[in-house]
Protein backbone atom coordinates (compact mmCIF):
# COMPACT_ATOMS: atom_id res chain seq x y z
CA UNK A 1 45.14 4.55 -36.95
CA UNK A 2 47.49 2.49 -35.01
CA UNK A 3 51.04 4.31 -33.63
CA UNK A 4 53.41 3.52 -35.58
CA UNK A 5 55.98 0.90 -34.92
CA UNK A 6 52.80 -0.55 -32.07
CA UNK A 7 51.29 -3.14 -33.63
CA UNK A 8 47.47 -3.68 -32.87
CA UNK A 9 46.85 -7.27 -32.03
CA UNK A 10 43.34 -8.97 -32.34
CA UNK A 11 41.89 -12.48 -31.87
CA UNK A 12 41.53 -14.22 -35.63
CA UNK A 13 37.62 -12.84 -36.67
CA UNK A 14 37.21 -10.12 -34.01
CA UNK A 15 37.68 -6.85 -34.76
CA UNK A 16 39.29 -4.39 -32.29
CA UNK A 17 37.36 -2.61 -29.71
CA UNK A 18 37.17 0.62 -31.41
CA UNK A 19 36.23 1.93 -27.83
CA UNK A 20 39.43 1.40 -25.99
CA UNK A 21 42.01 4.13 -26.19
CA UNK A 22 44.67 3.92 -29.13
CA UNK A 23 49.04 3.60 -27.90
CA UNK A 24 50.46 6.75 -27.93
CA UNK A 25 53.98 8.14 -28.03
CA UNK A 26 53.70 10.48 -25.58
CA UNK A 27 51.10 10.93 -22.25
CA UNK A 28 50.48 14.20 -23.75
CA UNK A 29 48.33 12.49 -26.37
CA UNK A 30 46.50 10.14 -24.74
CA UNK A 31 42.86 10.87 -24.88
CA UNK A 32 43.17 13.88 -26.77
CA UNK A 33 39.65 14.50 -29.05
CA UNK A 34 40.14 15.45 -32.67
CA UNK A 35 43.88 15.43 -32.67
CA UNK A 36 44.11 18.54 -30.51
CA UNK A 37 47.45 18.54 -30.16
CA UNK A 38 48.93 19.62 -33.99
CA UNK A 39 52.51 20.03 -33.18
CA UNK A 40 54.98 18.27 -30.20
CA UNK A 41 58.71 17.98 -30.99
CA UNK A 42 60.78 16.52 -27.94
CA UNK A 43 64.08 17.30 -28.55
CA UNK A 44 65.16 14.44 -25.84
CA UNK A 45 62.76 11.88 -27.09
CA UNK A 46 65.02 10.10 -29.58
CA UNK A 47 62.31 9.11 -32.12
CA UNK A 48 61.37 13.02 -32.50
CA UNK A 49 65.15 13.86 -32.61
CA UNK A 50 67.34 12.37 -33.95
CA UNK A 51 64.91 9.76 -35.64
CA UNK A 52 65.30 7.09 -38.24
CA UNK A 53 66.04 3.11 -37.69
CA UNK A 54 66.34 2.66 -33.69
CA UNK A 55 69.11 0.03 -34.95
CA UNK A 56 71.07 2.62 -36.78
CA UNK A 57 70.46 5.88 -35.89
CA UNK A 58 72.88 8.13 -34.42
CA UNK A 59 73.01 10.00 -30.66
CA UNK A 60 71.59 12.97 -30.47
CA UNK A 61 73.85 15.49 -31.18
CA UNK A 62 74.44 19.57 -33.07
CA UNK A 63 71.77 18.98 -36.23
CA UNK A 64 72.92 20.19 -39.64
CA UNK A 65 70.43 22.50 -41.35
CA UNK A 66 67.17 20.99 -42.43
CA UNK A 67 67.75 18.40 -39.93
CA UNK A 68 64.55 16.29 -39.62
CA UNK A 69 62.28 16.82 -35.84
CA UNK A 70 59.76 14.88 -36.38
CA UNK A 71 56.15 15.36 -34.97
CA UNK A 72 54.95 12.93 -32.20
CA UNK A 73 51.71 13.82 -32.46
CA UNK A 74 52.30 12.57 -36.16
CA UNK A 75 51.01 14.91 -38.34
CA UNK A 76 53.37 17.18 -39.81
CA UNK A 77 57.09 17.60 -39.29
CA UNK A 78 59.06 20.25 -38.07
CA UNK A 79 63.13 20.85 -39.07
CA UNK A 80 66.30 22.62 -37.99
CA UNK A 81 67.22 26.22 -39.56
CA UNK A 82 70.48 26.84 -39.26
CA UNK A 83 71.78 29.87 -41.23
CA UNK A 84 74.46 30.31 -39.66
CA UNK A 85 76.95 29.40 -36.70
CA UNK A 86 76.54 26.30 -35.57
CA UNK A 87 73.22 24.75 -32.89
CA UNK A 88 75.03 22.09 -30.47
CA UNK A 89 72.79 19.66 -28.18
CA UNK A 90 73.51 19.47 -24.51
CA UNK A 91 71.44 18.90 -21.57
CA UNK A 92 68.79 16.81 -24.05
CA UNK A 93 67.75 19.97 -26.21
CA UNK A 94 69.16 21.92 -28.54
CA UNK A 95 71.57 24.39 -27.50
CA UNK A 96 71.75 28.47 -29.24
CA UNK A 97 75.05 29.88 -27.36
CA UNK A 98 77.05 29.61 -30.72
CA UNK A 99 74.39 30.88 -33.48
CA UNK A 100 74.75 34.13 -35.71
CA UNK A 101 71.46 35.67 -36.06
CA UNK A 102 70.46 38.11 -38.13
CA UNK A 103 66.79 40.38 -38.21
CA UNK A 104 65.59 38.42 -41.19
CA UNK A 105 66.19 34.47 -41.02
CA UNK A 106 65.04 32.19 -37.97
CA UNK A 107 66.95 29.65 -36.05
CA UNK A 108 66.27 26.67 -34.36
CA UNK A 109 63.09 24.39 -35.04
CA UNK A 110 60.92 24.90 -37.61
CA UNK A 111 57.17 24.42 -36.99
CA UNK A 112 55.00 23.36 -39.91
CA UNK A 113 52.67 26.17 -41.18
CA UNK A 114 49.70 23.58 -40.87
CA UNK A 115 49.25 24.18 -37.48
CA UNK A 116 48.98 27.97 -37.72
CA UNK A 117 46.40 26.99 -40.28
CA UNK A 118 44.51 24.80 -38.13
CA UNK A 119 44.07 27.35 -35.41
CA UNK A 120 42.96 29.82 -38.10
CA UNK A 121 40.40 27.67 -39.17
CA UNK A 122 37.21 27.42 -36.92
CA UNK A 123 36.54 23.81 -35.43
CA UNK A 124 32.92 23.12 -33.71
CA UNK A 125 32.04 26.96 -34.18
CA UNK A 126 35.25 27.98 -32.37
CA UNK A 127 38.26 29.73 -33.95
CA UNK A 128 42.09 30.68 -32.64
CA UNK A 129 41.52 28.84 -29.28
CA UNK A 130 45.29 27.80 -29.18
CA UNK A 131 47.86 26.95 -26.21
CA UNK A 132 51.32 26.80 -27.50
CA UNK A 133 53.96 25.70 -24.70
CA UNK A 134 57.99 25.38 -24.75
CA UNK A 135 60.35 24.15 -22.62
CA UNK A 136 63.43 26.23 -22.24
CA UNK A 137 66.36 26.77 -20.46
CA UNK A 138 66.00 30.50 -19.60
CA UNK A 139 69.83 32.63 -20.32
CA UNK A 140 70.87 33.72 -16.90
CA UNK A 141 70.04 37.41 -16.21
CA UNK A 142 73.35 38.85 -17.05
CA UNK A 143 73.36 37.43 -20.84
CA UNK A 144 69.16 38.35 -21.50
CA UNK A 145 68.60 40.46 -24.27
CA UNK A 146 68.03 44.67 -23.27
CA UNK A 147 65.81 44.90 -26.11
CA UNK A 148 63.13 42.54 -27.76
CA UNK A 149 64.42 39.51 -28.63
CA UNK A 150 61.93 36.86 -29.81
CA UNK A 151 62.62 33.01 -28.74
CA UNK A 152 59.42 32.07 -30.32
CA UNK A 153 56.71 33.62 -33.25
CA UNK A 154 56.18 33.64 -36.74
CA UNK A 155 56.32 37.08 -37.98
CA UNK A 156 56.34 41.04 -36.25
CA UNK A 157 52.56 41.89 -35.81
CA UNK A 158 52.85 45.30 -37.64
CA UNK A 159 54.52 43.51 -40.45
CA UNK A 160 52.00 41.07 -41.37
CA UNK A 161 49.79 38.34 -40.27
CA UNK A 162 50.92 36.95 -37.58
CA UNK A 163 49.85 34.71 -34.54
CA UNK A 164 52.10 34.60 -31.83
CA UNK A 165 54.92 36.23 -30.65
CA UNK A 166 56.62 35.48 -27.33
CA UNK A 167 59.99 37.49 -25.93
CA UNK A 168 62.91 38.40 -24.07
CA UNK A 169 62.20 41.98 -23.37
CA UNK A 170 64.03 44.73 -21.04
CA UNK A 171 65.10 44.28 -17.73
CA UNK A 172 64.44 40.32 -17.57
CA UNK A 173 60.89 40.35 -18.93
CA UNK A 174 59.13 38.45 -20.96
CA UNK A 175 56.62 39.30 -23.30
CA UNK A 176 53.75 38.05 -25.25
CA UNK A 177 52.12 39.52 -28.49
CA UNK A 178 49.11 37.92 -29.93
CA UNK A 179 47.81 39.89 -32.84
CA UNK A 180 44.33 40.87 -32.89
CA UNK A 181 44.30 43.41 -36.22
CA UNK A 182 46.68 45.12 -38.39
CA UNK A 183 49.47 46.88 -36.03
CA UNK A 184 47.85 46.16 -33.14
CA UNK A 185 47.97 43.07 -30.66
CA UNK A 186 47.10 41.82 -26.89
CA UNK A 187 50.77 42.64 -24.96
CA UNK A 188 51.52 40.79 -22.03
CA UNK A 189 54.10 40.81 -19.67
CA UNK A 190 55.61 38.62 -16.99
CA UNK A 191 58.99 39.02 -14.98
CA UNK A 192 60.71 35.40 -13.74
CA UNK A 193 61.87 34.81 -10.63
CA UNK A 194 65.29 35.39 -9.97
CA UNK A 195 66.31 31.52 -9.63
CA UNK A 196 64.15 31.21 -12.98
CA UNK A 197 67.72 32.76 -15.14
CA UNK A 198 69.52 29.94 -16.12
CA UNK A 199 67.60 27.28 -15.59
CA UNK A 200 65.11 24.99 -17.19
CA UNK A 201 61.52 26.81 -17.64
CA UNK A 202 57.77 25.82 -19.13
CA UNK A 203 56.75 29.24 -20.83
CA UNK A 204 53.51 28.72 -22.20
CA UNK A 205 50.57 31.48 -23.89
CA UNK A 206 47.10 30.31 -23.87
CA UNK A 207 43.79 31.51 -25.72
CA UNK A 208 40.34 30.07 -24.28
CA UNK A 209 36.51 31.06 -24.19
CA UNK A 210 37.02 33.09 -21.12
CA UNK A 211 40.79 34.92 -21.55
CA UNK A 212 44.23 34.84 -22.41
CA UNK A 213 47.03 33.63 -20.00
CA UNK A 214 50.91 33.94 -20.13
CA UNK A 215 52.53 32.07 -17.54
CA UNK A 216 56.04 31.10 -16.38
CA UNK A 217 56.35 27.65 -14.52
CA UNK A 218 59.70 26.24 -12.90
CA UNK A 219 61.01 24.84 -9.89
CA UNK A 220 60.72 28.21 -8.05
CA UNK A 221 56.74 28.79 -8.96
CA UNK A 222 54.38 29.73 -11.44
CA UNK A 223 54.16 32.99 -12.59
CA UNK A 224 51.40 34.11 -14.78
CA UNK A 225 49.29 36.63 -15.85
CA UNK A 226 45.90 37.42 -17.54
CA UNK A 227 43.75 39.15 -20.25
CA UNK A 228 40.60 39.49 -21.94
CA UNK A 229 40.19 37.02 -24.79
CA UNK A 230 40.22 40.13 -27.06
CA UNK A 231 38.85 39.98 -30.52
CA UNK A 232 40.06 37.20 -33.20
CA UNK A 233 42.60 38.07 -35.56
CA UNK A 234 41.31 39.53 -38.40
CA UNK A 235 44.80 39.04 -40.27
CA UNK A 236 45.52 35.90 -42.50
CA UNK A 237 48.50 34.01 -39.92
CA UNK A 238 47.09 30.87 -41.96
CA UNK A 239 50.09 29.90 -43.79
CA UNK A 240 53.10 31.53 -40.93
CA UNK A 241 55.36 28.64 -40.01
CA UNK A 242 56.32 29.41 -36.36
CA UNK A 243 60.03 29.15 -35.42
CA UNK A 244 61.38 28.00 -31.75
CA UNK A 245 64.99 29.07 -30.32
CA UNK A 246 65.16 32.76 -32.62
CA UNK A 247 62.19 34.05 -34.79
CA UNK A 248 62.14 37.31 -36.65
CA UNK A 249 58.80 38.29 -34.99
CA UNK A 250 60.73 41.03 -32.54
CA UNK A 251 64.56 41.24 -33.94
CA UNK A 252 65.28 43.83 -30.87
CA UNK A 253 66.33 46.43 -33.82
CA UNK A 254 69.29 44.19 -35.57
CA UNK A 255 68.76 46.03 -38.38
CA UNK A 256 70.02 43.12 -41.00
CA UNK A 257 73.53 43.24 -39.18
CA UNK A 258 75.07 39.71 -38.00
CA UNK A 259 75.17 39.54 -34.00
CA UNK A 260 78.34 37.93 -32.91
CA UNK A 261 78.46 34.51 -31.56
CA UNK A 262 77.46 34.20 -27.85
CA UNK A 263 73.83 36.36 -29.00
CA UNK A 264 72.14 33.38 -28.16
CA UNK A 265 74.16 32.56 -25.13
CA UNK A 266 72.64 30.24 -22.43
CA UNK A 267 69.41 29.85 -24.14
CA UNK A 268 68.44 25.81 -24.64
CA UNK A 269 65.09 24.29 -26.35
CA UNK A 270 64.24 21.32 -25.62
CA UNK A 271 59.96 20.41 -25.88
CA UNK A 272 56.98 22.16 -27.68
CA UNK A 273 53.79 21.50 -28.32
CA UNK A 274 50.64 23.54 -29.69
CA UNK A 275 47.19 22.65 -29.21
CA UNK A 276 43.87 23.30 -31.00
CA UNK A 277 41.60 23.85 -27.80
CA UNK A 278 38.71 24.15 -30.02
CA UNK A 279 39.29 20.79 -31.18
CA UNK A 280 40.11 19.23 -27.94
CA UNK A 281 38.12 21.04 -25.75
CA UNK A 282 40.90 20.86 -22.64
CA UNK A 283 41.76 22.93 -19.65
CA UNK A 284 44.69 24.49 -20.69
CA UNK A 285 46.13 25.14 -17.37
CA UNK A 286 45.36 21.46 -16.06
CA UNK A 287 47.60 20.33 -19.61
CA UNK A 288 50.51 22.28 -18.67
CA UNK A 289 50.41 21.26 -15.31
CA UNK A 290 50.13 17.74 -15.90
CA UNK A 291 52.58 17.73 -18.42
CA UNK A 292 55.24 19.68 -16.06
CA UNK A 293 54.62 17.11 -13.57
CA UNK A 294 55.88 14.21 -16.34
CA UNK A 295 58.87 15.88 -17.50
CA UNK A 296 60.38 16.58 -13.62
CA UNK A 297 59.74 13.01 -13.46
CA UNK A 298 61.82 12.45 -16.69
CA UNK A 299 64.59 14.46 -15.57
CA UNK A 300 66.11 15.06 -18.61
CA UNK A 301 66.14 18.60 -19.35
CA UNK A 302 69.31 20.63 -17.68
């Protein structure tokens, strides 16, 4: 199916050459098999956010709750949750400095609960072979959370089903959860560099044949580390809408009560995507490297 919006153009009486690669929105996509990629918002991409008619849309600016982000990849949209506070939009991504969060209601965008589905489902014998990436502005060291403070996930792994779970954790770390069984889950952990606080940040989790890989990328390095691929999830994630900018996966022990505004402070989204690598069959660290390498040229996350 053609992009939308791209017209395909053919001679009168010959068909198109089904063997040339379709336009797509985003390099990301090109070449993909099997529409690997199931998610990509790009908060700076002004047909993901803030959409509508390129004649009569507005700028980008701080979305009102249920605001539309709509999926380049185009398969299912994602949305805005905004419970309370307010999300503003600087530096081409949305901005979290001035949201009230509380342990029980997510902020930020909204990620369909068909893609958690997908990856539960197996594809060419091969089940919950994911890589889910984000581009972030990291808060600067003085303003991370002390406890566990999830910027990504679905749902708390000893709570129910759950998929993914990545977080600000104690002294600067981050942290990645993947659940494996009831209670129980891989836990990885990776500390940024010190020029990674406060500035712009891929932070990506990856699940392959061979292992499972947290890394941090930025303009100081890569940081990453490694596991065994670990057993699949025996828990049903299948319908778990994942939530980018505050999840309830790891609350850091709110305990229901309201954080005051500035919680969030410093902490920006601005790209995500998540990809089926059963279905596509790519390199996972060759996609996030690529991809890094197109948005420094874009230059317009800060």
């Amino acid at each position: 199916m053609a992009v939308i919006g791209i017209p395909t153009i053919t001679a009168p009486g010959i068909p198109a050459d089904a063997s040339r690669p379709l336009p797509t929105r985003d390099p990301l996509l090109s070449g993909v098999a099997n529409s690997g990629v199931r998610f990509l918002a790009d908060l700076a991409f002004p047909w993901c956010y803030p959409g509508g008619d390129p004649a009569t849309r507005p700028a980008a600016g701080a979305p009102s709750n249920g605001a539309l982000v709509r999926d380049v990849a185009e398969l299912a949209n994602g949305s805005v949750a905004l419970p309370a506070g307010s999300i503003g939009f600087a530096g081409g991504g949305l901005d979290m400095t001035n949201v009230q969060i509380n342990s029980n209601t997510p902020a930020g965008i909204v990620i369909p609960a068909s893609v958690a589905a997908d990856i539960a489902t197996a594809y060419g014998g091969k089940v919950q072979r994911f890589l889910v990436a984000t581009y972030v502005k990291l808060p600067l060291l003085a303003d991370w959370t002390s406890g566990t403070f999830s910027f990504l996930g679905d749902k708390t792994f000893n709570a129910g089903p759950s998929l993914i779970a990545i977080n600000e954790a104690a002294a600067g770390a981050l942290n990645l959860r993947r659940q494996n069984g009831a209670g129980t889950a891989d836990n990885i952990s990776i500390t940024p560099a010190a020029a990674d606080y406060g500035s712009v940040a891929q932070v990506a989790a990856y699940r392959t044949d061979t292992g499972i890989g947290f890394r941090l990328r930025s303009a100081a390095g890569t940081v990453l580390q490694t596991a065994a691929v670990g057993a699949d999830n025996n828990q049903a994630f299948g319908t778990n809408v994942i939530n980018l900018g505050y999840s309830t996966a790891f609350p850091g022990g709110l305990g229901g009560a309201v954080m005051t505004v500035g919680a969030l402070k410093g902490l920006r989204v601005y790209r995500a995507f998540i990809e089926n690598l059963a279905r596509s069959g790519r390199d996972p660290v060759a996609v996030l490297d690529a991809d890094w390498a197109r948005q420094q040229a874009r230059g317009l996350f800060s």
